[in-house]
N, C-alpha and C. Protein backbone atom coordinates (compact mmCIF):
# COMPACT_ATOMS: atom_id res chain seq x y z
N UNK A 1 -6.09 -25.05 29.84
CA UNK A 1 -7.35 -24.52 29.36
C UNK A 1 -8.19 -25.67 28.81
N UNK A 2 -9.37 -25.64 29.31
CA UNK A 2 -10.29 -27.05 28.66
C UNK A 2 -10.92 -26.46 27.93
N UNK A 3 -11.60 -27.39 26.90
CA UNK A 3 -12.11 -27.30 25.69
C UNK A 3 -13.48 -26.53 25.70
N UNK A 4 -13.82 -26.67 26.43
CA UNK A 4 -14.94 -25.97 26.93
C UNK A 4 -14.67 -24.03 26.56
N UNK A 5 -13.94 -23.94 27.61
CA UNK A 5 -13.32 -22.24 27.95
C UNK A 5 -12.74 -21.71 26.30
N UNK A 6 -12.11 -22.54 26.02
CA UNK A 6 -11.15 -22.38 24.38
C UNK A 6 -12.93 -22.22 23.39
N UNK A 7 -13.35 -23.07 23.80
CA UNK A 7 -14.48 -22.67 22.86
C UNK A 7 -15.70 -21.67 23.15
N UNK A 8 -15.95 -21.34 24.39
CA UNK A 8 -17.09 -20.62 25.09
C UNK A 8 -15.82 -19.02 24.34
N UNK A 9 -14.81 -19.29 24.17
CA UNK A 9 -13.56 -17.82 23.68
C UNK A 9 -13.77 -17.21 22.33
N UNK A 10 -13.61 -18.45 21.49
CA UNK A 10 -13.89 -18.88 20.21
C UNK A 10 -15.31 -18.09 19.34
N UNK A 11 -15.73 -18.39 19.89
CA UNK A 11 -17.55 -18.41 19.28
C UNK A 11 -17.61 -17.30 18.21
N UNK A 12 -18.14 -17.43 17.61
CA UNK A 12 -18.87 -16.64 16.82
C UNK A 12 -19.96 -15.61 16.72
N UNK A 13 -20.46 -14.89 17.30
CA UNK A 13 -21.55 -13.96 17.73
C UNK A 13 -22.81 -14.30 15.93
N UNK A 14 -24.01 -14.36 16.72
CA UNK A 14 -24.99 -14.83 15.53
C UNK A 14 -24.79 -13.39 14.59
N UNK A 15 -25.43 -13.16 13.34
CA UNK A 15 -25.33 -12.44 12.69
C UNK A 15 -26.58 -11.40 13.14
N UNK A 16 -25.85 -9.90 12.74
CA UNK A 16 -26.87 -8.75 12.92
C UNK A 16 -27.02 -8.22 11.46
N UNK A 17 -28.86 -8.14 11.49
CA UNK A 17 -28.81 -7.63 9.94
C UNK A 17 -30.05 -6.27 10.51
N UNK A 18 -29.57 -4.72 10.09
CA UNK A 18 -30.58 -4.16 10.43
C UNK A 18 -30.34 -3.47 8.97
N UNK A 19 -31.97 -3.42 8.34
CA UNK A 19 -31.98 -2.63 7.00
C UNK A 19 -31.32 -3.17 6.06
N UNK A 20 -30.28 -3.99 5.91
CA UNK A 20 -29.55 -3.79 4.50
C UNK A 20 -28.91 -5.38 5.25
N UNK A 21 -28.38 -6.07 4.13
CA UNK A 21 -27.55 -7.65 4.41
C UNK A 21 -27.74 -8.62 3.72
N UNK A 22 -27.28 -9.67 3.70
CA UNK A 22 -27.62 -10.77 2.96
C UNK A 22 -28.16 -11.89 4.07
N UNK A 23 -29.09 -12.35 4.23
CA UNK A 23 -29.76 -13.95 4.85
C UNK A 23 -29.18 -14.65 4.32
N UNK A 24 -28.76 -16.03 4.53
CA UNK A 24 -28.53 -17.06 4.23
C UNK A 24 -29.39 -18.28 5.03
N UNK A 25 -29.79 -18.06 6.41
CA UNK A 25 -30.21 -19.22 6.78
C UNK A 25 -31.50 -19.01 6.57
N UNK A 26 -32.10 -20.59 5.96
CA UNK A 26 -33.44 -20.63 5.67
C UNK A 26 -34.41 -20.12 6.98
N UNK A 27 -34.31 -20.61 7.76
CA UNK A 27 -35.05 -19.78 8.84
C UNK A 27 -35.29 -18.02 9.42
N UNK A 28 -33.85 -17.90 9.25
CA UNK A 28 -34.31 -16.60 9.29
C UNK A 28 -34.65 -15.65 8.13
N UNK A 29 -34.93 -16.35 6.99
CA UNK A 29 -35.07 -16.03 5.62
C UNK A 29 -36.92 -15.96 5.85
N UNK A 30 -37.29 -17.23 6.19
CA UNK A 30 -38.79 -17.57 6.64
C UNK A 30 -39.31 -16.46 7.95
N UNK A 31 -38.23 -16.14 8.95
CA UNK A 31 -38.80 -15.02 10.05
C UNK A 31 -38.98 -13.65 9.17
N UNK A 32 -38.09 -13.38 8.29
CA UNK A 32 -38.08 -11.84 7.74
C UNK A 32 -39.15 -11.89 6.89
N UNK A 33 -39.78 -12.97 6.37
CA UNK A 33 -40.69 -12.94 4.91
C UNK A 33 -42.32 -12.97 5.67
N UNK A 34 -42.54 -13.55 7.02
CA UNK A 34 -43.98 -13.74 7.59
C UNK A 34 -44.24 -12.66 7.52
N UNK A 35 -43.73 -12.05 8.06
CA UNK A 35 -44.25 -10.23 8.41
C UNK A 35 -44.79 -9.29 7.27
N UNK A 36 -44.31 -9.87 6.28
CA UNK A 36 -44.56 -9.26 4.96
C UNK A 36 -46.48 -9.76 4.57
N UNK A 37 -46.95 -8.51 4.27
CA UNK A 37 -48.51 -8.95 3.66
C UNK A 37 -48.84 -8.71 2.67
N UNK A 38 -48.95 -7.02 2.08
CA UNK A 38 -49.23 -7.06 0.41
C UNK A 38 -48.21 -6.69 -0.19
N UNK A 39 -47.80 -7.11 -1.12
CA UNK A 39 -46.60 -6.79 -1.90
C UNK A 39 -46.54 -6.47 -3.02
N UNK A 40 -45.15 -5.71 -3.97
CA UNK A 40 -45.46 -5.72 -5.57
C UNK A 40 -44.41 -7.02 -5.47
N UNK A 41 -44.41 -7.82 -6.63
CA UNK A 41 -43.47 -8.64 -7.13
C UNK A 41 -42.95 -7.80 -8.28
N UNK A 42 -41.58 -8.30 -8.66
CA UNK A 42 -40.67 -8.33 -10.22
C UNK A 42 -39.96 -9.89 -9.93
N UNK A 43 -40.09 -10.23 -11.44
CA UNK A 43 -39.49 -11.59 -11.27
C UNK A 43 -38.57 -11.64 -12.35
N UNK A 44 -37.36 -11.20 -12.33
CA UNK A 44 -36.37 -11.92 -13.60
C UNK A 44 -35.46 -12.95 -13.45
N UNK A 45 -35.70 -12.81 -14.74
CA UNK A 45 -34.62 -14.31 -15.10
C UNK A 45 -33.24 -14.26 -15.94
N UNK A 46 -31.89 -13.94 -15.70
CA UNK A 46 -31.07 -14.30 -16.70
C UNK A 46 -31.10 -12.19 -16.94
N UNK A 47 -31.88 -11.23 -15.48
CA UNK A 47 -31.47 -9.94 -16.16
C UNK A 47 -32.14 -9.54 -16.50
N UNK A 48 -33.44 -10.23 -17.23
CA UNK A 48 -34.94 -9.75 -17.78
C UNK A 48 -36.10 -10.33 -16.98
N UNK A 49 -36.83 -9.00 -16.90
CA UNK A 49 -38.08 -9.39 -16.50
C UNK A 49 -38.97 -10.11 -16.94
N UNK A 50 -39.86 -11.03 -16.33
CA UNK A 50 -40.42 -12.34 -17.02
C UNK A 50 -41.81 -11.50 -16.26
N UNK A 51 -42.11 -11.27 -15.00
CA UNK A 51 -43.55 -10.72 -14.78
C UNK A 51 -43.46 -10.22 -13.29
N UNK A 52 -44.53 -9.30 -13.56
CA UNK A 52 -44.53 -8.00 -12.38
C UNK A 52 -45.85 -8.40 -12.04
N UNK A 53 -46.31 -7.68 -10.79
CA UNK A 53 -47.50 -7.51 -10.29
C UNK A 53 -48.06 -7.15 -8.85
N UNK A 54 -48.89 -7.48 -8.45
CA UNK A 54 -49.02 -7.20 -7.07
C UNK A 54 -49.65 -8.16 -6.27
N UNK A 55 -49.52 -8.49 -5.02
CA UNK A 55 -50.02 -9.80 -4.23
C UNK A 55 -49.75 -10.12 -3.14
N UNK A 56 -50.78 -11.07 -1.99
CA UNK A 56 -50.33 -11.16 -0.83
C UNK A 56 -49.77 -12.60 -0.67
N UNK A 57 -48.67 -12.21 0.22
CA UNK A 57 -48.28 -13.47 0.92
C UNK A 57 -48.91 -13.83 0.92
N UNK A 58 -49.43 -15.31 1.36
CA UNK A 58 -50.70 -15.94 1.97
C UNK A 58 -49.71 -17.58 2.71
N UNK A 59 -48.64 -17.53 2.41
CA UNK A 59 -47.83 -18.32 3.44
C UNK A 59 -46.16 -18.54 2.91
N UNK A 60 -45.50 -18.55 4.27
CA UNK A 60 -43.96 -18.36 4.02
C UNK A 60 -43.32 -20.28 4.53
N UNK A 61 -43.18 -21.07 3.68
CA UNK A 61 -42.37 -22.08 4.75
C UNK A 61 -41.11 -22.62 4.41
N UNK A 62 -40.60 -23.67 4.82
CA UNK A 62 -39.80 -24.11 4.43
C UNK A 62 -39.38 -25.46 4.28
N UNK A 63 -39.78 -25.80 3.13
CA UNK A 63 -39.92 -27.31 2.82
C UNK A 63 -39.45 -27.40 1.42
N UNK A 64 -38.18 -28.91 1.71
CA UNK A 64 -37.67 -28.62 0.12
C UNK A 64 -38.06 -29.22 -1.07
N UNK A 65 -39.38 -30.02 -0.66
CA UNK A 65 -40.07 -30.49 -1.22
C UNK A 65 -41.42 -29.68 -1.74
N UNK A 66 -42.17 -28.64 -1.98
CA UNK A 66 -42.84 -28.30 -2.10
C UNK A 66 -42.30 -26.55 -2.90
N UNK A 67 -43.29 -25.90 -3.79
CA UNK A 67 -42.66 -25.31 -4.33
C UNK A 67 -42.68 -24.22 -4.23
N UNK A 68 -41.85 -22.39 -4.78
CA UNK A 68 -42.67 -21.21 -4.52
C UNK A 68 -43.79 -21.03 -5.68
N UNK A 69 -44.95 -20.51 -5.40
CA UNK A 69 -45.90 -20.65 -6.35
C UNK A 69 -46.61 -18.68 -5.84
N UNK A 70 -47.01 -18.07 -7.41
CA UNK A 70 -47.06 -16.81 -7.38
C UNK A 70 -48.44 -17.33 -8.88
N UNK A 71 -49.53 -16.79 -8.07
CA UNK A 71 -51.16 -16.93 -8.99
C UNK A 71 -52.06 -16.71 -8.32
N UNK A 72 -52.55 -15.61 -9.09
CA UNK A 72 -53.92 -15.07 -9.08
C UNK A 72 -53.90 -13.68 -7.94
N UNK A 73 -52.76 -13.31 -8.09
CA UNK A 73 -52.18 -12.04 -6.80
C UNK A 73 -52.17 -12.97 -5.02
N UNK A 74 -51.85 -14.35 -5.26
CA UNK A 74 -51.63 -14.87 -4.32
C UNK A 74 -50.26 -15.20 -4.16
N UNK A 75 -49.01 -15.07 -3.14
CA UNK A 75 -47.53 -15.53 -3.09
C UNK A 75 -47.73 -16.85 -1.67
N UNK A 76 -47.06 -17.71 -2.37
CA UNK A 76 -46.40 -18.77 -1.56
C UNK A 76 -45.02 -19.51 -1.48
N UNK A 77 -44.66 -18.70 -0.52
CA UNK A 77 -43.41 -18.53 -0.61
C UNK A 77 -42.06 -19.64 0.01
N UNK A 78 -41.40 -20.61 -0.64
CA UNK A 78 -40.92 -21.53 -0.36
C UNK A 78 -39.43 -20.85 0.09
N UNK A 79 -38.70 -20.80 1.47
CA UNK A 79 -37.26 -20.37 1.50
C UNK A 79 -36.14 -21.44 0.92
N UNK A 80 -36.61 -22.42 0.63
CA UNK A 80 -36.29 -23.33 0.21
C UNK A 80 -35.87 -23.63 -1.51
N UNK A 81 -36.57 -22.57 -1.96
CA UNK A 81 -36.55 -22.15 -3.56
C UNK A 81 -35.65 -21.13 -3.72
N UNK A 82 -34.92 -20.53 -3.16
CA UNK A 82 -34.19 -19.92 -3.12
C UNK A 82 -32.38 -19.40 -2.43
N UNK A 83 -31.98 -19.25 -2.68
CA UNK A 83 -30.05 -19.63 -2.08
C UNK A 83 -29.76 -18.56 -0.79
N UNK A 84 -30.27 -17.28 -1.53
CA UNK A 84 -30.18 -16.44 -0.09
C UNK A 84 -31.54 -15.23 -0.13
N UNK A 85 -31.79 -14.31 0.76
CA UNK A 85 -32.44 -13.18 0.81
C UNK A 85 -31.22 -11.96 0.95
N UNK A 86 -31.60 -11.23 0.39
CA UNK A 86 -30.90 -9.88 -0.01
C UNK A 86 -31.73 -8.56 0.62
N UNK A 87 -31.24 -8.19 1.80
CA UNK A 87 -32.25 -7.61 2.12
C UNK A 87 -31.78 -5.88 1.64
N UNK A 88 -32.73 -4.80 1.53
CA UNK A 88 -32.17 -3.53 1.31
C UNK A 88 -32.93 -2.42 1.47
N UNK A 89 -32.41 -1.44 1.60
CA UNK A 89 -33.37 -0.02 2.32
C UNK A 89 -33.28 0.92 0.77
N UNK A 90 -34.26 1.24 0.48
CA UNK A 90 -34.44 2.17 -0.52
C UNK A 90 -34.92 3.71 0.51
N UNK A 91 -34.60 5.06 -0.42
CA UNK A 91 -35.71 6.20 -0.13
C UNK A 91 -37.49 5.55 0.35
N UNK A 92 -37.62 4.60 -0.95
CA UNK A 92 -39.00 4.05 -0.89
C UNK A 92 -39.38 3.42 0.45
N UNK A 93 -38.35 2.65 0.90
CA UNK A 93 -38.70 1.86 1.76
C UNK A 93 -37.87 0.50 1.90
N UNK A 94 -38.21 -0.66 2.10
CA UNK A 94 -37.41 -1.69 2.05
C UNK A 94 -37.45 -2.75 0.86
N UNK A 95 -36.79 -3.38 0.97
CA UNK A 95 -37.05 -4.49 -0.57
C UNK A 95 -36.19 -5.29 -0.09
N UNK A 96 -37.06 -6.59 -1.05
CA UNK A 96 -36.42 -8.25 -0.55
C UNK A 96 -36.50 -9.05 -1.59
N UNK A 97 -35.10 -9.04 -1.93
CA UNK A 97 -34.44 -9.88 -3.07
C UNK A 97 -34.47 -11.49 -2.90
N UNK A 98 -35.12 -12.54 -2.95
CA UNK A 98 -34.91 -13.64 -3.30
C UNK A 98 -34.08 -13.95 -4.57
N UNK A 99 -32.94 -14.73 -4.28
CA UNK A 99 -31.82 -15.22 -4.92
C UNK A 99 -32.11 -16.30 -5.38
N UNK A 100 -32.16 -17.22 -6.61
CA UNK A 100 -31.51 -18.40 -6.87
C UNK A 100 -31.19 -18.56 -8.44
N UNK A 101 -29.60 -18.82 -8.36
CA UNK A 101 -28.30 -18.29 -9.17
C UNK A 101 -29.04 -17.62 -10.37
N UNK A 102 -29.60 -17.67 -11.78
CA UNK A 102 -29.66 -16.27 -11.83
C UNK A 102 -31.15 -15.97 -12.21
N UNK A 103 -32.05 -16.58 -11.53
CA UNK A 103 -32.93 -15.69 -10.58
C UNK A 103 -33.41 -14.97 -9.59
N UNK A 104 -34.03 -14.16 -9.81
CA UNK A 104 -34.64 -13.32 -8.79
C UNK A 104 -36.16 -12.91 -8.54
N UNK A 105 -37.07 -12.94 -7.77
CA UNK A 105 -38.20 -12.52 -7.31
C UNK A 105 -38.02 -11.40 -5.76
N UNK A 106 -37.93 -10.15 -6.11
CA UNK A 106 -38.22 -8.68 -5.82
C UNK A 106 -39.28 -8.57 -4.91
N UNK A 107 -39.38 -8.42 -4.20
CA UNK A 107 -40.76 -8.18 -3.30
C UNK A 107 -40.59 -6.87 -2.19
N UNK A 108 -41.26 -5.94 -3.15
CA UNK A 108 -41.53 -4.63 -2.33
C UNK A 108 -42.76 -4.81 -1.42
N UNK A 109 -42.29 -4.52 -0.50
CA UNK A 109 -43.81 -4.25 0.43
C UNK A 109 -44.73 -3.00 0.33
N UNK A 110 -46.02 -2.98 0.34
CA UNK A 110 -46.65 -2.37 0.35
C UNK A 110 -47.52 -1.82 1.31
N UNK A 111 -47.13 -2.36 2.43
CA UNK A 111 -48.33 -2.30 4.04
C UNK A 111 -46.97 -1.89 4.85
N UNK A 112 -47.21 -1.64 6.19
CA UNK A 112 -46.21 -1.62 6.82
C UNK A 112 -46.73 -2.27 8.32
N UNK A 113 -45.81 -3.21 8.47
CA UNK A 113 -46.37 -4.01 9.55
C UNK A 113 -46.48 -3.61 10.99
N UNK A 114 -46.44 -2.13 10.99
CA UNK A 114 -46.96 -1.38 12.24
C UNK A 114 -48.04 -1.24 12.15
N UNK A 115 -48.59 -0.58 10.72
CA UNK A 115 -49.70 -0.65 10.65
C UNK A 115 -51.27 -1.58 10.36
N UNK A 116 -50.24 -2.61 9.92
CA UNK A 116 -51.10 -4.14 9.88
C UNK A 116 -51.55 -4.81 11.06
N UNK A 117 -50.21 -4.21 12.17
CA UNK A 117 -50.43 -5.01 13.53
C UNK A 117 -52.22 -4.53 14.48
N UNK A 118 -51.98 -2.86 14.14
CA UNK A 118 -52.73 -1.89 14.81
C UNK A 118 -54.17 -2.29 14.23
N UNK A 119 -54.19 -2.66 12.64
CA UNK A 119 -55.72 -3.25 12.17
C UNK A 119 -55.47 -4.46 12.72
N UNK A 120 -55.65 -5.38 12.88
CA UNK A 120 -55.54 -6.98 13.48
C UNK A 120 -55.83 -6.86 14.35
N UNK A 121 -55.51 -5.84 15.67
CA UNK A 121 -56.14 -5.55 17.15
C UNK A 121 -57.65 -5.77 16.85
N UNK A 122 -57.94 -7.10 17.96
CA UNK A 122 -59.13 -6.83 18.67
C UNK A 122 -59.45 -5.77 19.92
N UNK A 123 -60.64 -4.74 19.62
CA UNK A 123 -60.72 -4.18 20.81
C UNK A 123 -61.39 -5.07 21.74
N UNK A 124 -61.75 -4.05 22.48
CA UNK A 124 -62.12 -4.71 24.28
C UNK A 124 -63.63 -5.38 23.70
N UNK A 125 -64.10 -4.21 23.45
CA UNK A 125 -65.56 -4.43 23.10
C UNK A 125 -65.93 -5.98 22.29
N UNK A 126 -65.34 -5.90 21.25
CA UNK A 126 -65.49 -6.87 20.24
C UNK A 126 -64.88 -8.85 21.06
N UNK A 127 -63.78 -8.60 21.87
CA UNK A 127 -63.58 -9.27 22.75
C UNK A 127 -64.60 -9.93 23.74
N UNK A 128 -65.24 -9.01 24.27
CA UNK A 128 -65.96 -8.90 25.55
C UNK A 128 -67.02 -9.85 24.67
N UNK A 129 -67.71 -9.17 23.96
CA UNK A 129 -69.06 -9.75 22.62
C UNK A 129 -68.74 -11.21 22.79
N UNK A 130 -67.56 -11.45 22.20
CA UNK A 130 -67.02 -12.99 21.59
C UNK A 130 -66.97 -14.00 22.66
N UNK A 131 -67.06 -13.48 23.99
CA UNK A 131 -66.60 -14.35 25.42
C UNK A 131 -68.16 -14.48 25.60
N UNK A 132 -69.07 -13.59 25.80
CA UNK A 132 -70.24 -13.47 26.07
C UNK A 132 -70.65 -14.58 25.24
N UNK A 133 -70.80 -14.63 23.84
CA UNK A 133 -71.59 -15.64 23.02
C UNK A 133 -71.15 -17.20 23.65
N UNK A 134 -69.73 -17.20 23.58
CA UNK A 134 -68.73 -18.55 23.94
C UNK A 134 -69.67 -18.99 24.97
N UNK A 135 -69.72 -18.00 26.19
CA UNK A 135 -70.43 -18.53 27.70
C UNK A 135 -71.67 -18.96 27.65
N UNK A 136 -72.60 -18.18 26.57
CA UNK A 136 -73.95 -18.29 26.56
C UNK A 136 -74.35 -19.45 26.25
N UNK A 137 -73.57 -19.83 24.70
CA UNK A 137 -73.54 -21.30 24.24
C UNK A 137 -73.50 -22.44 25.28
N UNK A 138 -72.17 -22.53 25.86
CA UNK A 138 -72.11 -23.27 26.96
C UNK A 138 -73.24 -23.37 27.83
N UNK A 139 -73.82 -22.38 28.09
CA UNK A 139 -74.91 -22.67 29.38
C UNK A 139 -76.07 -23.31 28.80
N UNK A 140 -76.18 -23.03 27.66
CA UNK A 140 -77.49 -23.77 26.74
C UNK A 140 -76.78 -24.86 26.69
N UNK A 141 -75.89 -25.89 26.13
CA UNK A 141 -75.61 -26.61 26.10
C UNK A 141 -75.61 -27.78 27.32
N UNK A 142 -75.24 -27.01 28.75
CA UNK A 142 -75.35 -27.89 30.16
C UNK A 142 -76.99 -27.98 30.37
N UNK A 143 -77.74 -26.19 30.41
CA UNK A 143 -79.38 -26.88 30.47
C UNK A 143 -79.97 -27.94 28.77
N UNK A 144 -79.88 -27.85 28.10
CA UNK A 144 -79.79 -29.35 27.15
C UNK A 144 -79.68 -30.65 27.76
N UNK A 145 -78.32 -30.63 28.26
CA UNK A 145 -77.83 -31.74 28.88
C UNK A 145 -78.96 -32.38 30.41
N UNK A 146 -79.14 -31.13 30.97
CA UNK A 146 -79.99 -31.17 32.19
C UNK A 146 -81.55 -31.75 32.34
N UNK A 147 -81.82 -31.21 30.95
CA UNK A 147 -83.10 -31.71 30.48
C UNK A 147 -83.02 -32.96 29.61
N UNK A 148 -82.33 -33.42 29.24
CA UNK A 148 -82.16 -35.01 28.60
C UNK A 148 -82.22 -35.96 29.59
N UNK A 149 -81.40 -35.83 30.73
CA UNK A 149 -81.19 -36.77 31.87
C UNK A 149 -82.42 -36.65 32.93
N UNK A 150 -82.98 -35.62 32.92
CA UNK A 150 -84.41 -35.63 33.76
C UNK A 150 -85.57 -36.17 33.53
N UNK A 151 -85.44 -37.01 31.59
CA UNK A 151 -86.51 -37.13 31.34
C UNK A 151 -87.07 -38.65 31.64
């Protein structure tokens, strides 16, 4: 048996998390958190709450240099600031525990990203408008051009 076959045997199947689990890898910690838009926060520390509120993402990354920062109902969210995601299904809905040892920042969602997706649609119309202006520009721009070189 070559090492190959012994190991293609071996493997590990990636992890399945539906509704409820713990994340550990920063990346897929960063895929589960984009999707997220307005949220409530709870933030404790040590068991007690230090501050609540409400706010949007406004960016998820992962850099371990840079920090998570929560002001002015704005979240920026570092996966990197944190050890794992805790993910979980309430009656309410879902909730996402950011871990690091004994903190926590809570983030209930408040939108649901079916319905965030469905506002974000451009229709046809509004499309069609936006191509029209794009083209129009352009053609003013070549007669411009047409009339500079003729003169």
């Amino acid at each position: 048996m070559s090492h190959d076959s012994f190991s293609r045997h071996t493997r590990i199947p990636a992890p399945c998390i539906i509704d409820d689990g713990t994340i550990i890898d920063k990346q897929d910690m960063q895929r589960v958190l984009t999707d997220l838009n307005r949220v409530r926060y709870i933030h404790t520390h040590d068991g007690r709450m230090t501050s609540e509120g409400e706010g949007c993402i406004l960016e998820v990354l992962a850099d371990p240099h840079r920090a998570t920062m929560v002001a002015n109902h704005a979240l920026y969210l570092n996966v990197y600031s944190f050890d794992y995601l805790q993910l979980s299904k309430t009656e309410e809905g879902s909730r996402f525990d950011l871990i690091q040892d004994d903190r926590q920042l809570r983030l209930i969602p408040l939108t649901n990203p079916l319905q965030d997706q469905a506002e974000r649609g451009i229709n046809a119309a509004e499309l069609e408008a936006m191509v029209a202006e794009v083209l129009s520009a352009s053609l003013d721009v070549q007669i411009d051009d047409e009339e500079n070189f003729s003169l």
